[in-house]
C-alpha atoms as a PDB file:
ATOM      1  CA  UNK A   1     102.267  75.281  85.722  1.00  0.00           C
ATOM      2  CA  UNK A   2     102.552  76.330  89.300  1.00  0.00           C
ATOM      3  CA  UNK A   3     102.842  79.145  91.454  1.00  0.00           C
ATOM      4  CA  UNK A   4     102.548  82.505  90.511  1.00  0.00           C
ATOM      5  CA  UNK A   5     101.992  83.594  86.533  1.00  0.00           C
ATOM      6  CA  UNK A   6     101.755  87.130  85.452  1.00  0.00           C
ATOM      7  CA  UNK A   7      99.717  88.403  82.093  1.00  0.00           C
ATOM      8  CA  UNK A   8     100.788  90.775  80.387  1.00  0.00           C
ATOM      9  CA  UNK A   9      98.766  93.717  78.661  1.00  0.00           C
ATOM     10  CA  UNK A  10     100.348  95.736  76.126  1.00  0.00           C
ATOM     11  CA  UNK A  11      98.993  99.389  75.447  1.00  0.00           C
ATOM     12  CA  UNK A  12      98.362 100.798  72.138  1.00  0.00           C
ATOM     13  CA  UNK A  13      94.821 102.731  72.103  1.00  0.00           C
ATOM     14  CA  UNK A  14      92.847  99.362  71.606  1.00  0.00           C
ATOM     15  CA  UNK A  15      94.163  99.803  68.746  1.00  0.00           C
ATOM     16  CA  UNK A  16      97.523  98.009  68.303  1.00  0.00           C
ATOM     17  CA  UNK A  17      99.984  96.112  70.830  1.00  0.00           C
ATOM     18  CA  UNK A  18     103.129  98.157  71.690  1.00  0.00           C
ATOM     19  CA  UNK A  19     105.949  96.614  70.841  1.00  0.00           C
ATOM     20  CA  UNK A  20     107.618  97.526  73.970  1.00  0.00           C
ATOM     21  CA  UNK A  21     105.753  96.928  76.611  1.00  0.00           C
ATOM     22  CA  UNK A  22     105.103  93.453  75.808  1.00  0.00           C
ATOM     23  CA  UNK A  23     107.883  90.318  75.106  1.00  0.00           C
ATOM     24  CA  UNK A  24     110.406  92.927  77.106  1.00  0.00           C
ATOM     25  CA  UNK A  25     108.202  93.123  79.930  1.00  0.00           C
ATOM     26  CA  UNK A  26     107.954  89.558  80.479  1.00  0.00           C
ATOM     27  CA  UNK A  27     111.416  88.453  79.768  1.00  0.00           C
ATOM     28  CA  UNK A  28     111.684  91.608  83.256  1.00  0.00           C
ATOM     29  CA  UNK A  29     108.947  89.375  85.118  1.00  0.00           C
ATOM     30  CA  UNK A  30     110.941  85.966  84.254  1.00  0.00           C
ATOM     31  CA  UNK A  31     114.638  87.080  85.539  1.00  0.00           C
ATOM     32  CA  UNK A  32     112.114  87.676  88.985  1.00  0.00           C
ATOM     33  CA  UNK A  33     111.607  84.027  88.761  1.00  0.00           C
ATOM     34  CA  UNK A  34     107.742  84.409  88.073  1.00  0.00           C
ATOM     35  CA  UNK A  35     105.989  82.760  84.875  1.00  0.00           C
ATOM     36  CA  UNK A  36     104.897  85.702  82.231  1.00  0.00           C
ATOM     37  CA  UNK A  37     103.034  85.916  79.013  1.00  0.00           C
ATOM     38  CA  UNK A  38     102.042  88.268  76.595  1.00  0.00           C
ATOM     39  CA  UNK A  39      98.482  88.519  76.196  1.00  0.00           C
ATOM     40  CA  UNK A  40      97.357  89.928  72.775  1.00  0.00           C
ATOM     41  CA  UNK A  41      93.595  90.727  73.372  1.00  0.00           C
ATOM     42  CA  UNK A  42      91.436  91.612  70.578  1.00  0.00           C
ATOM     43  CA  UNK A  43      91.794  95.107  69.169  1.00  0.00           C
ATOM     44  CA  UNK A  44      89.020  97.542  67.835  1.00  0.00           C
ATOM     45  CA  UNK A  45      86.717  95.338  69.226  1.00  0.00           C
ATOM     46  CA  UNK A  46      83.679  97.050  71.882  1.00  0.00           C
ATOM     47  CA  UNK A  47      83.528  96.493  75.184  1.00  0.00           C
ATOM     48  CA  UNK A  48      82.824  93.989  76.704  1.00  0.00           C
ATOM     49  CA  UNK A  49      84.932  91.818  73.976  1.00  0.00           C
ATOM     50  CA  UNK A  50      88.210  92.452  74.990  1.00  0.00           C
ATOM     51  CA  UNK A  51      87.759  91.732  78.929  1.00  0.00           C
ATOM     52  CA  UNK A  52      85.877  88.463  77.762  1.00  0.00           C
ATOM     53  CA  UNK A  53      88.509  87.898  75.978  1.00  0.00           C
ATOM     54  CA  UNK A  54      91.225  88.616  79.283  1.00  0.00           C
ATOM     55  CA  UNK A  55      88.562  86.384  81.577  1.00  0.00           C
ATOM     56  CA  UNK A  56      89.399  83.368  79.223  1.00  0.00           C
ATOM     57  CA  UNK A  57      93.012  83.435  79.068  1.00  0.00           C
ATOM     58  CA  UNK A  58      92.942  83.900  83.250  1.00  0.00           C
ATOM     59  CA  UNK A  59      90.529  80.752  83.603  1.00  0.00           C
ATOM     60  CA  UNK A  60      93.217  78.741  81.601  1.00  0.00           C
ATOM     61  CA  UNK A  61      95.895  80.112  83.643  1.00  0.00           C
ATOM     62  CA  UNK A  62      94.061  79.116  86.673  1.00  0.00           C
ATOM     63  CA  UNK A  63      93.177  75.467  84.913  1.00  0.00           C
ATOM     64  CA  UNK A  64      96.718  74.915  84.072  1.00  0.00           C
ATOM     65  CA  UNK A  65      97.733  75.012  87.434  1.00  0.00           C
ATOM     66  CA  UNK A  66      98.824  78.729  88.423  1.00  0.00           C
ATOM     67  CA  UNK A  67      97.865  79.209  92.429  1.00  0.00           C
ATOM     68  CA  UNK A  68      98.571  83.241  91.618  1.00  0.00           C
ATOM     69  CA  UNK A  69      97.691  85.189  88.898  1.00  0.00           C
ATOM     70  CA  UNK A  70      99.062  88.611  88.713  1.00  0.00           C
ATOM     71  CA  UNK A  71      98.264  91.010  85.955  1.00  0.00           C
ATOM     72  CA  UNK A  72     100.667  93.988  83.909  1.00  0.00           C
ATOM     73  CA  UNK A  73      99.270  96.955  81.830  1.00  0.00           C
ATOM     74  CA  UNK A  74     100.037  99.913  80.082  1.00  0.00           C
ATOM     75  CA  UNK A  75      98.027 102.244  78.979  1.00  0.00           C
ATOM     76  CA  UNK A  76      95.005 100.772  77.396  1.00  0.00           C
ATOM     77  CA  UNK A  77      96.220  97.608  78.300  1.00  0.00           C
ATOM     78  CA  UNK A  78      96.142  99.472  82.130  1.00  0.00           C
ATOM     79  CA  UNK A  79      92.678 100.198  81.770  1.00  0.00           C
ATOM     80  CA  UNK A  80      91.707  96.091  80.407  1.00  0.00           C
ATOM     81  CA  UNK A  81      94.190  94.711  83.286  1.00  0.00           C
ATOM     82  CA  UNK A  82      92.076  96.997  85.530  1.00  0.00           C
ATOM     83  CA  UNK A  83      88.840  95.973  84.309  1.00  0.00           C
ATOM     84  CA  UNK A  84      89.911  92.449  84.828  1.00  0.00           C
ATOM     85  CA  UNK A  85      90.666  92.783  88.183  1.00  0.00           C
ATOM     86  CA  UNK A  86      87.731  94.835  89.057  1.00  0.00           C
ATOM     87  CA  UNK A  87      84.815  94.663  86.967  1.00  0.00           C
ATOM     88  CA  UNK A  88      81.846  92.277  88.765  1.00  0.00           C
ATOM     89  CA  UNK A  89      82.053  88.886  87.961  1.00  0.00           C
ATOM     90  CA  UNK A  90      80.240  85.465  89.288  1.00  0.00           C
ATOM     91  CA  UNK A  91      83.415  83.304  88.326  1.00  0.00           C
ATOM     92  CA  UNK A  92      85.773  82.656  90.734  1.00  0.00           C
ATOM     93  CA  UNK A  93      88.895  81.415  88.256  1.00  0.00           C
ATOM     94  CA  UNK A  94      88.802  84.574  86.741  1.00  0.00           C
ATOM     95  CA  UNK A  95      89.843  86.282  90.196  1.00  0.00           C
ATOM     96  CA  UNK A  96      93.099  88.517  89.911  1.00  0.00           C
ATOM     97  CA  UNK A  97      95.571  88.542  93.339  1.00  0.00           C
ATOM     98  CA  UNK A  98      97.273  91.458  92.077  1.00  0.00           C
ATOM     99  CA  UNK A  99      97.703  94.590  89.642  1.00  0.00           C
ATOM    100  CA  UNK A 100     100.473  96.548  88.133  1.00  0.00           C
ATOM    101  CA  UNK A 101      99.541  99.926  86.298  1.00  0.00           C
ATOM    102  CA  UNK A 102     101.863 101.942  84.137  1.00  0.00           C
ATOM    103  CA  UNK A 103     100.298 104.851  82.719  1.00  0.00           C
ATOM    104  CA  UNK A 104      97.516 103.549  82.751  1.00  0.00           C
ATOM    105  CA  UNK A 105      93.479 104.820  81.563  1.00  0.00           C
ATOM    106  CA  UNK A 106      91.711 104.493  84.470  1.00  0.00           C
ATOM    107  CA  UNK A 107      88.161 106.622  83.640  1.00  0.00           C
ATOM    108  CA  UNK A 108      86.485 106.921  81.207  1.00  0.00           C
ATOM    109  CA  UNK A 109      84.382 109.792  82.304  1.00  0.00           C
ATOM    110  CA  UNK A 110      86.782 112.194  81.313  1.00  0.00           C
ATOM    111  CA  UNK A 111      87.782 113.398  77.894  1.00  0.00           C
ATOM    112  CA  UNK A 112      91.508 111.924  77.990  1.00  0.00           C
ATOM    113  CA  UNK A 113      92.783 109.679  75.180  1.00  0.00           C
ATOM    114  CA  UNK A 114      89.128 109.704  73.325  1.00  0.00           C
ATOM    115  CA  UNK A 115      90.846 107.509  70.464  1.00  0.00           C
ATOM    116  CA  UNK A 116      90.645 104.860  72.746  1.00  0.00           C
ATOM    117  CA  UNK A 117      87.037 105.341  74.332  1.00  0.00           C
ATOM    118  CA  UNK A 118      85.501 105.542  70.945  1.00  0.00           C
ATOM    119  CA  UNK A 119      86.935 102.438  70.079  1.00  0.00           C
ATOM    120  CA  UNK A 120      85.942 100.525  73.270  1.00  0.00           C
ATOM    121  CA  UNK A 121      82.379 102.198  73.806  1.00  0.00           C
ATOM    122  CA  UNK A 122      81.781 103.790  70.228  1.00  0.00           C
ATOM    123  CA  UNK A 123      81.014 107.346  69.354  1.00  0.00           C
ATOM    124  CA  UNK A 124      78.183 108.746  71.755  1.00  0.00           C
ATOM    125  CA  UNK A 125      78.074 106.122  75.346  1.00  0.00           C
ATOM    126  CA  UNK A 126      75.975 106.263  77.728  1.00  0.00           C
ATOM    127  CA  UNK A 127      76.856 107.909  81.128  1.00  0.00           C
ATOM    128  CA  UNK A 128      76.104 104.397  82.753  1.00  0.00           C
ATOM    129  CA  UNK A 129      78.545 102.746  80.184  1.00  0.00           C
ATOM    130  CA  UNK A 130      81.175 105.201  80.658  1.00  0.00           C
ATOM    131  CA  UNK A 131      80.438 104.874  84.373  1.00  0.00           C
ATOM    132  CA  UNK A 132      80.893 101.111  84.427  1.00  0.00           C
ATOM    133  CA  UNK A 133      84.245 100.924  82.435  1.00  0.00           C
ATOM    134  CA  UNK A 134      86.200 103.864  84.639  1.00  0.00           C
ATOM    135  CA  UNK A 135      88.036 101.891  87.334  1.00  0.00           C
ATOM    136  CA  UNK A 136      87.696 104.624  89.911  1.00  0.00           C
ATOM    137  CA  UNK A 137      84.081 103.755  90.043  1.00  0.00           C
ATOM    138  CA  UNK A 138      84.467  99.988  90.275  1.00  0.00           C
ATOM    139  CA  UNK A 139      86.531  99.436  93.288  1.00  0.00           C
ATOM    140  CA  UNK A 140      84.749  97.832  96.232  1.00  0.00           C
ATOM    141  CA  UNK A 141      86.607  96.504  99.590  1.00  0.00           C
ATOM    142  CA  UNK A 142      86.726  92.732  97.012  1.00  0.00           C
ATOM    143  CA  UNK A 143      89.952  94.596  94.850  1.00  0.00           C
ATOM    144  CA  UNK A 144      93.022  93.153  95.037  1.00  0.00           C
ATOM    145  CA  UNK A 145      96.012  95.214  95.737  1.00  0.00           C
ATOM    146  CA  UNK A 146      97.532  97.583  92.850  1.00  0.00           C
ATOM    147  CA  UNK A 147     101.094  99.301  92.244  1.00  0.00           C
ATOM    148  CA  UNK A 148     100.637 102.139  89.762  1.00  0.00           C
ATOM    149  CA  UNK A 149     103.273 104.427  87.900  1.00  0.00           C
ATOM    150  CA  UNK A 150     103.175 106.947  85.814  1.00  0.00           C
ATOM    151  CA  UNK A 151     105.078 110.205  85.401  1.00  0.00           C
ATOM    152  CA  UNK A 152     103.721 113.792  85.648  1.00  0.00           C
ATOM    153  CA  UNK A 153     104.402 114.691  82.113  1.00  0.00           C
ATOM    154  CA  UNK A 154     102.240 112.458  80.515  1.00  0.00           C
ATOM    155  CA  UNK A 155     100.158 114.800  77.447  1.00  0.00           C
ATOM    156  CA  UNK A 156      98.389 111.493  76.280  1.00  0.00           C
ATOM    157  CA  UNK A 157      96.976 110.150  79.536  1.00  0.00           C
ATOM    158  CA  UNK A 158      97.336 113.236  82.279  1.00  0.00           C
ATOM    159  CA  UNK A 159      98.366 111.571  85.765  1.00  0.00           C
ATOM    160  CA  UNK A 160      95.090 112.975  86.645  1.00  0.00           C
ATOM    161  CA  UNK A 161      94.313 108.794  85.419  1.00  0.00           C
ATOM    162  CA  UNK A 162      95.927 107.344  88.671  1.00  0.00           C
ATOM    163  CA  UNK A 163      95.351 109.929  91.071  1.00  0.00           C
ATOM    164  CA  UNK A 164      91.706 109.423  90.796  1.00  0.00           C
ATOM    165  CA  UNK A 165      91.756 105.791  90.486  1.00  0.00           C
ATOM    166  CA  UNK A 166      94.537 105.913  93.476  1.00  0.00           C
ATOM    167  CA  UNK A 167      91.305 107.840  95.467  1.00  0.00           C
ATOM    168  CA  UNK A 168      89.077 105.419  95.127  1.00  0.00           C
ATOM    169  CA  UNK A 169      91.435 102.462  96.667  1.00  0.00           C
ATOM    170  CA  UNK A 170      92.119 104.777  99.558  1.00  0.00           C
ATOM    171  CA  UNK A 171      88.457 105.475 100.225  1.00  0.00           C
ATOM    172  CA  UNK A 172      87.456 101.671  99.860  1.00  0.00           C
ATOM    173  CA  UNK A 173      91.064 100.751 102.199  1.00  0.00           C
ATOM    174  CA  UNK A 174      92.694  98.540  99.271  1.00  0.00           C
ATOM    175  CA  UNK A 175      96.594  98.520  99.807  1.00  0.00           C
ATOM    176  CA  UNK A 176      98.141 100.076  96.907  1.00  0.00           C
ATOM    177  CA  UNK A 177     101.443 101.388  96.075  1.00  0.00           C
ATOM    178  CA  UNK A 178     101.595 104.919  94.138  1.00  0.00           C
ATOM    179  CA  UNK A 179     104.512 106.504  92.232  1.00  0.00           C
ATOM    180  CA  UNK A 180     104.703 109.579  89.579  1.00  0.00           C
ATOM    181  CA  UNK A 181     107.595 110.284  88.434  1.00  0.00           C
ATOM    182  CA  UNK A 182     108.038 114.245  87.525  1.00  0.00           C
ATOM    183  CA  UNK A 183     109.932 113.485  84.056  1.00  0.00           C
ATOM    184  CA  UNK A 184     108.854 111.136  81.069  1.00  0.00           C
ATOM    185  CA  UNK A 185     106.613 111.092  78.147  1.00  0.00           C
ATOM    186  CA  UNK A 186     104.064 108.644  77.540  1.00  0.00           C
ATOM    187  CA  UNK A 187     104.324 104.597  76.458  1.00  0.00           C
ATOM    188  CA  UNK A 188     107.727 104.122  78.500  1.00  0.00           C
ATOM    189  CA  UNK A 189     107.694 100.490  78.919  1.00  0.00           C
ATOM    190  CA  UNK A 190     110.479  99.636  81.133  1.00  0.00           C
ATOM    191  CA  UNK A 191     111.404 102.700  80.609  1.00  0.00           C
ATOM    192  CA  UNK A 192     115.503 102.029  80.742  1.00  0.00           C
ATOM    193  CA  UNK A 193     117.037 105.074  80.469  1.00  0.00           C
ATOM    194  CA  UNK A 194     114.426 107.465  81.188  1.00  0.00           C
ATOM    195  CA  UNK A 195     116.239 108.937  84.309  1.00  0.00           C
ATOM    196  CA  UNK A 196     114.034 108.489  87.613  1.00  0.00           C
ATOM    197  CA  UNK A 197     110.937 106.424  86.103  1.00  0.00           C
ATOM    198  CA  UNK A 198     113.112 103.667  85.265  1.00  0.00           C
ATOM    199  CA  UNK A 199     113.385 103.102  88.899  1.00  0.00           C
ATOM    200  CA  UNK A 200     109.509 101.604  88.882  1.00  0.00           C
ATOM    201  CA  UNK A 201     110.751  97.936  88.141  1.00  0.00           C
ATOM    202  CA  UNK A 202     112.708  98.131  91.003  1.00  0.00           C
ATOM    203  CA  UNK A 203     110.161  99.284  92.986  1.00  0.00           C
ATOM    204  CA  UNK A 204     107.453  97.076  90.785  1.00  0.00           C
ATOM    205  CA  UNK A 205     109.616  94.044  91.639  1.00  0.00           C
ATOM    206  CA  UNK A 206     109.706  94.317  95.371  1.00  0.00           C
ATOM    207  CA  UNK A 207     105.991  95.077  95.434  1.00  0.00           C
ATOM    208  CA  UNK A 208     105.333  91.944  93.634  1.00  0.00           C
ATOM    209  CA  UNK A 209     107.342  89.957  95.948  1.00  0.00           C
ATOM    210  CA  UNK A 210     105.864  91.269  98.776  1.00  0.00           C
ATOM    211  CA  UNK A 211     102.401  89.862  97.484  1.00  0.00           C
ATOM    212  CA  UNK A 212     103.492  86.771  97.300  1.00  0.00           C
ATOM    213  CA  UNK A 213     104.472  86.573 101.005  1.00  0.00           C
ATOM    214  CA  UNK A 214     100.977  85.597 102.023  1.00  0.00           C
ATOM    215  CA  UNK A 215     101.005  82.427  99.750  1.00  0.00           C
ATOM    216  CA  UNK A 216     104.277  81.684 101.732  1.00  0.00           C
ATOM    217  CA  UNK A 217     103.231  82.104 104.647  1.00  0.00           C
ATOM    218  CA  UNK A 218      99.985  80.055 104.096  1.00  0.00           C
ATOM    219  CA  UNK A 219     102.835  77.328 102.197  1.00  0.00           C
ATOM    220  CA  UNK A 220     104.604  77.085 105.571  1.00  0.00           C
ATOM    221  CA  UNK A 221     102.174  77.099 107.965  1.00  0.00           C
ATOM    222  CA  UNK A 222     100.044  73.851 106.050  1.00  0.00           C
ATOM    223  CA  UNK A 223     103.973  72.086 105.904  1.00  0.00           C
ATOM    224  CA  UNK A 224     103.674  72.823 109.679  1.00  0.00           C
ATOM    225  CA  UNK A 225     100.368  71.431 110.398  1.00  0.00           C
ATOM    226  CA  UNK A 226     100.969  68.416 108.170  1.00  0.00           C
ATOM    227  CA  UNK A 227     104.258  67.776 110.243  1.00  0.00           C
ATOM    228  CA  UNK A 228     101.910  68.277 113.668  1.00  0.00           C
ATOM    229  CA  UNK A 229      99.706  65.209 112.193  1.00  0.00           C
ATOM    230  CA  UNK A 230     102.341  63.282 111.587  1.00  0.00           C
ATOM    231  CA  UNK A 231     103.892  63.206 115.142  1.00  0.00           C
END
């Protein structure tokens, strides 16, 4: 495996794997010419098991020989891909280069979606627990740069989700894309056919590309400087 690989989260609550935003998603990610997968991370299981869980399958990634990793979510899946990219950590194989968000749970200080907070952090968390597993609160200048979707009608997760965790990026100057559609319900996947929002792979794809420039960049330059030895 080389170049750039892309996980992908499913959402579901922590509670199942949505059908739809999974094995579609990453047949979308392989007609960009990236390498996908489908990452199925343990379900009903308390924090920190399923980001343990995430950490793992990007260490192989990394061992197998991907120079990029890139990670997808969706709703709960948002909030794991997010806690994977941002949560502190001493390994450097589990490092993400980039994030895509759809609809994502980004806090859990507010009272949004509590299926999924009382699966992850049980039924009365502490303030520091909820503190340390809302994104919005993790991001330091060290976060890698995020696109994030979502539309404005959302009843399960409010976009109130990626406007706050869209805050804290600004604040800490991470680059990061933003889009919210004003029509669509929740769980949208690629959402084909769902009028405006379907334009976010379009927009996703572009984005992604545009990450990998730097790797490029640093590809052509190191040609150039081997052919300078050479001469």
């Amino acid at each position: 495996m080389t170049g750039t690989h892309v996980i992908v989260l499913p959402g579901g609550g922590y509670a199942e794997h949505a059908a739809n935003e999974a094995e579609p998603v990453v047949a979308w990610l392989e007609s960009l010419g990236l390498g996908a997968s489908v990452f199925r991370y343990p379900l009903h299981t308390r924090h920190p098991g399923p980001l343990e869980e995430v950490r793992a399958e990007i260490r192989r990634l990394r061992e197998a020989g991907a120079s990029r990793l890139g990670i997808v979510g969706f709703s709960a899946g948002g909030h794991l891909a997010g806690l994977a990219a941002l949560a502190p950590g001493s390994d450097v194989r589990e490092s993400v280069d980039f994030v895509v968000l759809g609809y994502a749970i980004t806090s859990m200080e507010t009272e949004t979606y509590r299926p999924a907070r009382l699966i992850l952090l049980g039924e009365d968390p502490s303030p520091g627990l909820r503190r340390e597993t809302s994104l919005d609160a993790l991001v330091t200048s060290a976060a890698p740069p995020f696109f994030i979707w979502h539309t404005a009608e959302d009843i399960y997760v409010p976009p109130e989700h990626t406007y706050r965790l869209a805050a804290a990026l600004a604040a800490s100057e991470i680059p990061h894309t933003v889009h919210v559609f004003a029509h669509g319900p929740h769980s949208l996947g690629l959402a084909e056919g769902a009028g405006e929002a379907a334009l976010w792979t379009t927009l996703a794809a572009s984005w992604i590309s545009e990450q990998d420039e730097p790797q490029r960049s640093t590809d052509v330059g190191d040609n150039t400087d081997r052919e300078l030895s050479r001469r």
